[in-house]
N, C-alpha and C. Protein backbone atom coordinates (compact mmCIF):
# COMPACT_ATOMS: atom_id res chain seq x y z
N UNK A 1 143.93 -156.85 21.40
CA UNK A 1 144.56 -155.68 22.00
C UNK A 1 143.57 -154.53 22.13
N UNK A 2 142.80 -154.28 20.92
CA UNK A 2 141.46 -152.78 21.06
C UNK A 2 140.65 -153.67 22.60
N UNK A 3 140.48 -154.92 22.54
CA UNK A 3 139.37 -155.41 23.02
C UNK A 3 139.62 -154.61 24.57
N UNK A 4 141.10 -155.01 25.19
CA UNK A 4 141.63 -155.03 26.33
C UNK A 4 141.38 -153.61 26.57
N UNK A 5 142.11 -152.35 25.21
CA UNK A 5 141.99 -150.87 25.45
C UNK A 5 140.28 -150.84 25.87
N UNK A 6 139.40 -151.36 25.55
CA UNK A 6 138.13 -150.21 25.60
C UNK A 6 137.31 -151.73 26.26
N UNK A 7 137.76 -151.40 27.47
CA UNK A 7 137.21 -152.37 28.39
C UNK A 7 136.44 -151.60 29.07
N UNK A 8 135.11 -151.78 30.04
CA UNK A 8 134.28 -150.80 30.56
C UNK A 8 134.83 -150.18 31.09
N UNK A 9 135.69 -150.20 31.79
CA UNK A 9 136.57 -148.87 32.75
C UNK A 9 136.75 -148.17 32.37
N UNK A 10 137.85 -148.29 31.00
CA UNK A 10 138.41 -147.23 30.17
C UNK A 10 137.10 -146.62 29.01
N UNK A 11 136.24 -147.19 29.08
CA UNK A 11 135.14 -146.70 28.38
C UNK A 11 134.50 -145.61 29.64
N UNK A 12 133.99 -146.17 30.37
CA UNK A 12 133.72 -145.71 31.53
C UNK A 12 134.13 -143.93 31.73
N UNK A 13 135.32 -144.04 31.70
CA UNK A 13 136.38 -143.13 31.98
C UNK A 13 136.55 -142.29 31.03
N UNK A 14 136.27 -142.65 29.74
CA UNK A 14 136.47 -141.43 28.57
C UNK A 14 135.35 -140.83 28.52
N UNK A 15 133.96 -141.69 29.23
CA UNK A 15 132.78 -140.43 28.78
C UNK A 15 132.28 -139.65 29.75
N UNK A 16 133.12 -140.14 30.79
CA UNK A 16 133.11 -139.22 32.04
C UNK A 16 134.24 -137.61 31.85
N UNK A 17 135.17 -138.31 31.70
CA UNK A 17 135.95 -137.04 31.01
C UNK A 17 135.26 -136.67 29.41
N UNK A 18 134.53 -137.04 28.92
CA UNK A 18 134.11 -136.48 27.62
C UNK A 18 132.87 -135.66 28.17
N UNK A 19 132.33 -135.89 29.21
CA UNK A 19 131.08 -134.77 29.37
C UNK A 19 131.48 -134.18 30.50
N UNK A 20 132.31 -133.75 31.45
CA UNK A 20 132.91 -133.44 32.06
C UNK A 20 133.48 -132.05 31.48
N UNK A 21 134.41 -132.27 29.96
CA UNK A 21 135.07 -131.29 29.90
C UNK A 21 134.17 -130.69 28.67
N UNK A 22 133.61 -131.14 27.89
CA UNK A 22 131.81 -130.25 27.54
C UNK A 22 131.36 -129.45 28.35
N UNK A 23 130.84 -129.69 29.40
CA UNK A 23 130.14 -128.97 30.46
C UNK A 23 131.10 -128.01 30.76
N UNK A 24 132.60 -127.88 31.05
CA UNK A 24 133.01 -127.13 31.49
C UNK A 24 133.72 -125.75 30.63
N UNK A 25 133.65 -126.64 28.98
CA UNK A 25 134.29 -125.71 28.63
C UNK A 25 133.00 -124.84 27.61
N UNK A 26 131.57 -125.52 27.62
CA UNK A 26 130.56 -124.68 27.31
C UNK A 26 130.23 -123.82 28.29
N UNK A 27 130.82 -123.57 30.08
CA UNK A 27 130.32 -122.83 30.81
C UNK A 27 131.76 -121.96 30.39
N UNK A 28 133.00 -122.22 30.94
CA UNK A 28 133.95 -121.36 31.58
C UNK A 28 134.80 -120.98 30.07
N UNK A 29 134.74 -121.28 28.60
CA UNK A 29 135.15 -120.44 27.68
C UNK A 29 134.27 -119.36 26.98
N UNK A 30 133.16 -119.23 26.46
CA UNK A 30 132.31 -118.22 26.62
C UNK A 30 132.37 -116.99 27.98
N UNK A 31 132.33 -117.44 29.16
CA UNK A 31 132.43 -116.53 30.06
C UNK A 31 133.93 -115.82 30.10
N UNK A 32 135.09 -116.51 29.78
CA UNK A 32 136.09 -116.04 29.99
C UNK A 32 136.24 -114.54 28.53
N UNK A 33 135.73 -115.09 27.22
CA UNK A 33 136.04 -114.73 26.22
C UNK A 33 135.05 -113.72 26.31
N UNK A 34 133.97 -113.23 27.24
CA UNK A 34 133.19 -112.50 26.86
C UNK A 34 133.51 -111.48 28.14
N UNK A 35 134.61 -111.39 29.05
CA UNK A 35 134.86 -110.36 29.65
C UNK A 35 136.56 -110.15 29.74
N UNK A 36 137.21 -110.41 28.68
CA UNK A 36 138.04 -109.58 28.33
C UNK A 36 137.74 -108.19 27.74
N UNK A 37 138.44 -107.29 27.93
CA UNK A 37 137.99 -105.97 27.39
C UNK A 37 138.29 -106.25 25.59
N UNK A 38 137.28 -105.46 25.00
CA UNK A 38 137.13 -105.15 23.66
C UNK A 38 138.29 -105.20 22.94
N UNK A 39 139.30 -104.40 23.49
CA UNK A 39 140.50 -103.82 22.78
C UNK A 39 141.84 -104.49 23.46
N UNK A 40 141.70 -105.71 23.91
CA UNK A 40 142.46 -106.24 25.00
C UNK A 40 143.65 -106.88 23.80
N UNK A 41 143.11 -106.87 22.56
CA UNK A 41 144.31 -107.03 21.17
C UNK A 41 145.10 -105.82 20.68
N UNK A 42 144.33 -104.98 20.79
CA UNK A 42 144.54 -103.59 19.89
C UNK A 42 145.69 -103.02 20.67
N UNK A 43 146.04 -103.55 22.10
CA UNK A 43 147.48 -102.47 22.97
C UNK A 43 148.54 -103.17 22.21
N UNK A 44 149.52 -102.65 22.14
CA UNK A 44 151.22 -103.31 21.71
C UNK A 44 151.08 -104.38 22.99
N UNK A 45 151.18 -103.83 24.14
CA UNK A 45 151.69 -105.06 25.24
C UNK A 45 150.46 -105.24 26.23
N UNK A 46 150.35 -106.32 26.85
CA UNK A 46 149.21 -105.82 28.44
C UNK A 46 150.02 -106.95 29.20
N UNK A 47 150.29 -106.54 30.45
CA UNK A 47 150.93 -106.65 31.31
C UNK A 47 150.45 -107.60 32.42
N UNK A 48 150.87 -109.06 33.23
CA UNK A 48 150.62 -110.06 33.06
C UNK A 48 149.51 -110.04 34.34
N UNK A 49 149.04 -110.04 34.88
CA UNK A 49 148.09 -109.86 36.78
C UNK A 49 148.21 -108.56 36.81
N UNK A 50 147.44 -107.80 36.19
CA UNK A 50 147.43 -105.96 36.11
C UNK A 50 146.93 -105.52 37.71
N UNK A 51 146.22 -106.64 38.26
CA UNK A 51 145.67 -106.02 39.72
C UNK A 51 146.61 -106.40 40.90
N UNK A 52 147.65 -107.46 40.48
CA UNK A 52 148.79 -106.98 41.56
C UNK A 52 149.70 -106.75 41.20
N UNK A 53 150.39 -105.50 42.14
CA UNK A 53 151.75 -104.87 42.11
C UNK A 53 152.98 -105.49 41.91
N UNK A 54 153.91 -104.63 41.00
CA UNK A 54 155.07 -105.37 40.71
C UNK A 54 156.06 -106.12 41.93
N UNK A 55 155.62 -105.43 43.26
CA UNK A 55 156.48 -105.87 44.11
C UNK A 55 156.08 -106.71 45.66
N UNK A 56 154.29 -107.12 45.04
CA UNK A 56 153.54 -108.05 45.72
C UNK A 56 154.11 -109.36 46.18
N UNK A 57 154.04 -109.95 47.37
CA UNK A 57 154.86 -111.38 47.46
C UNK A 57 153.54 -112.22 47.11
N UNK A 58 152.50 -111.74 46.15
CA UNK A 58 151.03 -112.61 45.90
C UNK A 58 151.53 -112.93 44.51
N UNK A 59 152.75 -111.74 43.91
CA UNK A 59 152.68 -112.02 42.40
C UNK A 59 152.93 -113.68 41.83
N UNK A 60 154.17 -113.46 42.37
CA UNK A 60 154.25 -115.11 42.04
C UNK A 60 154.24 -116.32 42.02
N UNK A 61 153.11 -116.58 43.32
CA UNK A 61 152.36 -117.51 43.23
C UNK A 61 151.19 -117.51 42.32
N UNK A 62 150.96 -116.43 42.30
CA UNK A 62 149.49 -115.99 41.15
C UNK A 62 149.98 -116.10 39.80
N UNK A 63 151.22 -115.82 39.87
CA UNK A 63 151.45 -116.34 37.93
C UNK A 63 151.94 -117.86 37.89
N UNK A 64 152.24 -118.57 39.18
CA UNK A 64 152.08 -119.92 38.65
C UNK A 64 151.07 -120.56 38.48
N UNK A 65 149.56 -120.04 39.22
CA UNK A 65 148.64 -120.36 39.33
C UNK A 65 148.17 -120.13 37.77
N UNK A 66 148.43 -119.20 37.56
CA UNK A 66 147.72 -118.63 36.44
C UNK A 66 148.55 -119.27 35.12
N UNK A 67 149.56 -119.93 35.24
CA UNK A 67 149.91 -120.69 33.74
C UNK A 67 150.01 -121.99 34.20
N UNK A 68 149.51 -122.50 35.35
CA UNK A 68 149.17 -124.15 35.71
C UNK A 68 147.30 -124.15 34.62
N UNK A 69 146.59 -122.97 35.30
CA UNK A 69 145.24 -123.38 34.78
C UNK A 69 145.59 -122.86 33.25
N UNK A 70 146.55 -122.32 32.70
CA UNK A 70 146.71 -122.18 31.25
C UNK A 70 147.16 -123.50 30.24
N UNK A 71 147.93 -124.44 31.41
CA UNK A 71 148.32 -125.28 30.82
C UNK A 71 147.21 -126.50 30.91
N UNK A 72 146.82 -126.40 31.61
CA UNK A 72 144.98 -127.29 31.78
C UNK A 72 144.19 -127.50 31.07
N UNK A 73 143.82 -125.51 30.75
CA UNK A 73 143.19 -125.32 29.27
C UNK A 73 143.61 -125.93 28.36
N UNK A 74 144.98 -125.88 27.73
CA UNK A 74 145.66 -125.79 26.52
C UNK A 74 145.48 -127.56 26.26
N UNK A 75 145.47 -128.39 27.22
CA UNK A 75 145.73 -129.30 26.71
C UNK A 75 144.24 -130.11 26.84
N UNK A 76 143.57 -129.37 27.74
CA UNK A 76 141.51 -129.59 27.63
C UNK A 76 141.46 -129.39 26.14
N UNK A 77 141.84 -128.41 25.96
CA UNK A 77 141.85 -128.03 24.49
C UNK A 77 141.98 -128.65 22.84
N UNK A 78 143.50 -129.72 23.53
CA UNK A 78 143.71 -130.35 22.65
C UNK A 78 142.93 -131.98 22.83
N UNK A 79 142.31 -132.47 23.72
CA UNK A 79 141.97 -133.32 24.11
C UNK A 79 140.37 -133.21 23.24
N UNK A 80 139.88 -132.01 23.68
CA UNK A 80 138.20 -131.77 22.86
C UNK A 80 138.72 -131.48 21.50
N UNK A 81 139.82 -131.52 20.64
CA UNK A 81 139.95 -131.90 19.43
C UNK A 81 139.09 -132.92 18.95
N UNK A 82 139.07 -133.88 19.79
CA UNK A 82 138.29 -135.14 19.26
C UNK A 82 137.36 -135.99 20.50
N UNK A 83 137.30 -134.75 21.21
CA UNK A 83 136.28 -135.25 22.45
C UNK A 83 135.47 -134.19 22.00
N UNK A 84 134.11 -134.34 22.63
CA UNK A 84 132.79 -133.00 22.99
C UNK A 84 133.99 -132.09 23.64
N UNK A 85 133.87 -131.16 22.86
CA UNK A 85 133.70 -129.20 23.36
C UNK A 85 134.30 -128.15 22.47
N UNK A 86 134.41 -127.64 22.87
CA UNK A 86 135.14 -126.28 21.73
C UNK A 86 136.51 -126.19 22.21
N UNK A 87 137.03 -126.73 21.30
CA UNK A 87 138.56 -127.10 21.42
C UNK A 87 139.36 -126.16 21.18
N UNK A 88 139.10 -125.52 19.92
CA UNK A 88 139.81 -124.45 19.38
C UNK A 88 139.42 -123.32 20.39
N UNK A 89 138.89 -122.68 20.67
CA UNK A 89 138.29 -121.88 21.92
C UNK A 89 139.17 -121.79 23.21
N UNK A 90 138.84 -123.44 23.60
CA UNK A 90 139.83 -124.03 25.48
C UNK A 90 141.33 -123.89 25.12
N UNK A 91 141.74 -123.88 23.38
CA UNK A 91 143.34 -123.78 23.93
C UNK A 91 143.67 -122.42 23.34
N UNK A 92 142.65 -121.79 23.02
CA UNK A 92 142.79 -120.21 23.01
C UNK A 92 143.12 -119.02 24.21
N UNK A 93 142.36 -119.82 24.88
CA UNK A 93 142.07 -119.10 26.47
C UNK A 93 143.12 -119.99 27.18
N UNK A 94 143.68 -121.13 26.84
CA UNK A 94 144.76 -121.74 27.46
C UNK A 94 145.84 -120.82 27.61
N UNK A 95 146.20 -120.63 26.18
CA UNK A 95 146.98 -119.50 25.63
C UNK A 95 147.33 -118.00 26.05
N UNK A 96 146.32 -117.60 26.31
CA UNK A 96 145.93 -116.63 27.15
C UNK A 96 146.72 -116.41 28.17
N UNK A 97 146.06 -117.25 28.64
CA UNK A 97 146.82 -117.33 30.45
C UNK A 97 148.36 -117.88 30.82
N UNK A 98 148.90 -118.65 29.58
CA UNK A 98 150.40 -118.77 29.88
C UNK A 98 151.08 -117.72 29.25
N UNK A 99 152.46 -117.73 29.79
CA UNK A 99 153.65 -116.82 29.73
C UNK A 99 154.80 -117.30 28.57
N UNK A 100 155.05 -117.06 27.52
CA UNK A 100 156.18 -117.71 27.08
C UNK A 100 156.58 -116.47 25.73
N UNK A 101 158.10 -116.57 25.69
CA UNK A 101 158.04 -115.29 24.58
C UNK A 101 157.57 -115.66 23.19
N UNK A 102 156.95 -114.43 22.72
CA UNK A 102 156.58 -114.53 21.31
C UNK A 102 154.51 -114.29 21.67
N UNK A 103 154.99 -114.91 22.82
CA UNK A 103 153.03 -115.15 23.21
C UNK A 103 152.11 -113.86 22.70
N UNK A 104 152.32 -112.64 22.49
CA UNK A 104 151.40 -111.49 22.31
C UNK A 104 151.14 -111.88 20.64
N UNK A 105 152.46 -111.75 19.96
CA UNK A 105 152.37 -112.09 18.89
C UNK A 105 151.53 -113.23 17.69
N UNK A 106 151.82 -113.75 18.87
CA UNK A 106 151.15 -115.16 18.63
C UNK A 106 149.68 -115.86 18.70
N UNK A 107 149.09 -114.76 19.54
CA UNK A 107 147.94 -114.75 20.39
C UNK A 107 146.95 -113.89 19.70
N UNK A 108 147.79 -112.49 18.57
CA UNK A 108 147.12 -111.90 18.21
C UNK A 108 146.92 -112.79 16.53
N UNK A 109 147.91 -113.51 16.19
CA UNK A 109 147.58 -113.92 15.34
C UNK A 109 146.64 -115.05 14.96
N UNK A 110 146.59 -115.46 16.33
CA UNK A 110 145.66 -116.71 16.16
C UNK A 110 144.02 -116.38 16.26
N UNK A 111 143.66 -115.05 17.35
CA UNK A 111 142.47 -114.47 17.06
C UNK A 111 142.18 -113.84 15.82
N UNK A 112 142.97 -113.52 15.50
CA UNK A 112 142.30 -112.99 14.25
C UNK A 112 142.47 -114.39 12.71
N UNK A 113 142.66 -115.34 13.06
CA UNK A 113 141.94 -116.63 12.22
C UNK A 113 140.28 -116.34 12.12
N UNK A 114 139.91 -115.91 10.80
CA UNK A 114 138.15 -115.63 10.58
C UNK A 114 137.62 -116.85 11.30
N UNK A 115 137.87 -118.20 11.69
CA UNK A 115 136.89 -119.06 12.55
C UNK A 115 136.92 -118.70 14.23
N UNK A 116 137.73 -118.95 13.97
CA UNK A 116 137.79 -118.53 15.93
C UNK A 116 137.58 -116.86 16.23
N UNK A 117 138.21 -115.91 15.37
CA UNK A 117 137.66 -114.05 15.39
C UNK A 117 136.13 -114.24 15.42
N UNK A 118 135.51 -114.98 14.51
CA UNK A 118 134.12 -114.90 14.47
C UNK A 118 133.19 -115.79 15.31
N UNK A 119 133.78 -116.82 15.64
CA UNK A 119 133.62 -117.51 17.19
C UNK A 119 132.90 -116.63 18.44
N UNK A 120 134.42 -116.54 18.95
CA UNK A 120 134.47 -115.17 19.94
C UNK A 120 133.54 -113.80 19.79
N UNK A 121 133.41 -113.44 18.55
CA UNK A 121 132.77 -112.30 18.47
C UNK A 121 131.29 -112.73 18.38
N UNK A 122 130.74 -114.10 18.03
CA UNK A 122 129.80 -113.95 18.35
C UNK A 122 128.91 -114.59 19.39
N UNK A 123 129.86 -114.96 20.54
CA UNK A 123 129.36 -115.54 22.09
C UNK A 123 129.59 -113.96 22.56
N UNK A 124 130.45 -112.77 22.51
CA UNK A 124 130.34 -111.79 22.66
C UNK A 124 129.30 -110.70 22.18
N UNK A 125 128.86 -111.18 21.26
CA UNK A 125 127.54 -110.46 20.87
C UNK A 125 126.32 -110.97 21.57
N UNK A 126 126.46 -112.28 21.87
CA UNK A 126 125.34 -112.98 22.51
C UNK A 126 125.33 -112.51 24.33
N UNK A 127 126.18 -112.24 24.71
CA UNK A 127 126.52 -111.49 26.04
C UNK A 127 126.23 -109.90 25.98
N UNK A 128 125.92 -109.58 24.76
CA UNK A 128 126.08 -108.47 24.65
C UNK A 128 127.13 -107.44 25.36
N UNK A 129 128.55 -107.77 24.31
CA UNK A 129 129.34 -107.21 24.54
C UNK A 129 129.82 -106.56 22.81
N UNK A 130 131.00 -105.54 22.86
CA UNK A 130 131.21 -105.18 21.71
C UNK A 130 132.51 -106.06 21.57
N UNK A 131 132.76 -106.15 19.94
CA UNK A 131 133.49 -106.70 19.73
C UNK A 131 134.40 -106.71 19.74
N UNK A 132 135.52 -107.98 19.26
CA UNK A 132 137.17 -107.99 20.00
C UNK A 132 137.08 -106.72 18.78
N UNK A 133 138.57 -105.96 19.06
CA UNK A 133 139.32 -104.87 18.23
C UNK A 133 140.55 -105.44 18.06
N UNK A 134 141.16 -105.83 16.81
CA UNK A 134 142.43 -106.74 16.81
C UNK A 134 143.69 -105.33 16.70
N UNK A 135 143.47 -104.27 16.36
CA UNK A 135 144.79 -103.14 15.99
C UNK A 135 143.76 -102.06 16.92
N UNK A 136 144.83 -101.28 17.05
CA UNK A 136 144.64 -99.93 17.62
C UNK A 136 143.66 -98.93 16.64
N UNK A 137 144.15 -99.23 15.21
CA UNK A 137 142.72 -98.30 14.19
C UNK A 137 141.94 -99.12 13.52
N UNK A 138 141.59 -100.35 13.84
CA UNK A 138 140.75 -101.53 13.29
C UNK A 138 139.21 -101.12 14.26
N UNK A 139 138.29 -100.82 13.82
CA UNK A 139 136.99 -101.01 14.65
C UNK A 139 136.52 -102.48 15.15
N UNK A 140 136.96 -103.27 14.61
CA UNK A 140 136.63 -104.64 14.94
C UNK A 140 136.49 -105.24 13.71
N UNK A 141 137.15 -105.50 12.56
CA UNK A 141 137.50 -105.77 11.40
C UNK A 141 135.98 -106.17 10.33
């Protein structure tokens, strides 16, 4: 039965998707995580496509767009659990980008986990950016 699972195809196929989503999530999670604003934790709320208007007919195609590639991430994410990439990272920024209640809450609590806070803060230092701010009177903990 293993013999049949990991036949060249399906071998084939996992290390194509195994360097595939390496490559993508060593380019496009660093870049994402290093131009959020500083203090993008520290507001009570931030508000979901800030650059279009509440009464845009762009909005809501743009927020399905925007929690289709959240749900992409999230599960790239869980996939580089045990494939090449930064897993914890891809379903951070997965996270990010979907909509569901509780999400601010949830989002702030998971950045500020000392592995992934110190992650982030230091592909952000390497961009030379300043660091995340998790509260409104926290300098960056």
């Amino acid at each position: 039965m293993v013999r049949e699972f990991l036949s060249p195809t399906v071998v084939t196929v996992l290390v194509v998707v195994s360097v595939v989503t390496f490559v993508a999530s060593a380019v496009a999670v660093p870049w994402f995580f290093c131009r959020i604003p500083a203090d993008h934790y520290a507001d009570a709320e931030r508000f979901s496509l800030p650059f279009v208007p509440p009464g845009s007919p762009w909005r809501p195609p743009l927020l399905v767009l925007k929690n289709l590639l959240g749900l992409v991430l999230l599960l790239l994410g869980v996939a580089m659990l045990v494939l090449p990439g930064q897993g914890l990272l891809t379903m951070a920024a997965g996270l990010m980008l979907l909509n569901f209640p509780g999400k601010r809450r949830f989002q702030r609590w998971l950045i500020s986990r000392r592995p992934i806070y110190a992650a982030i803060n230091s592909l952000r230092r390497r961009a030379h950016q300043p660091p995340l701010v998790l509260t409104s009177h926290d300098p960056g903990r």
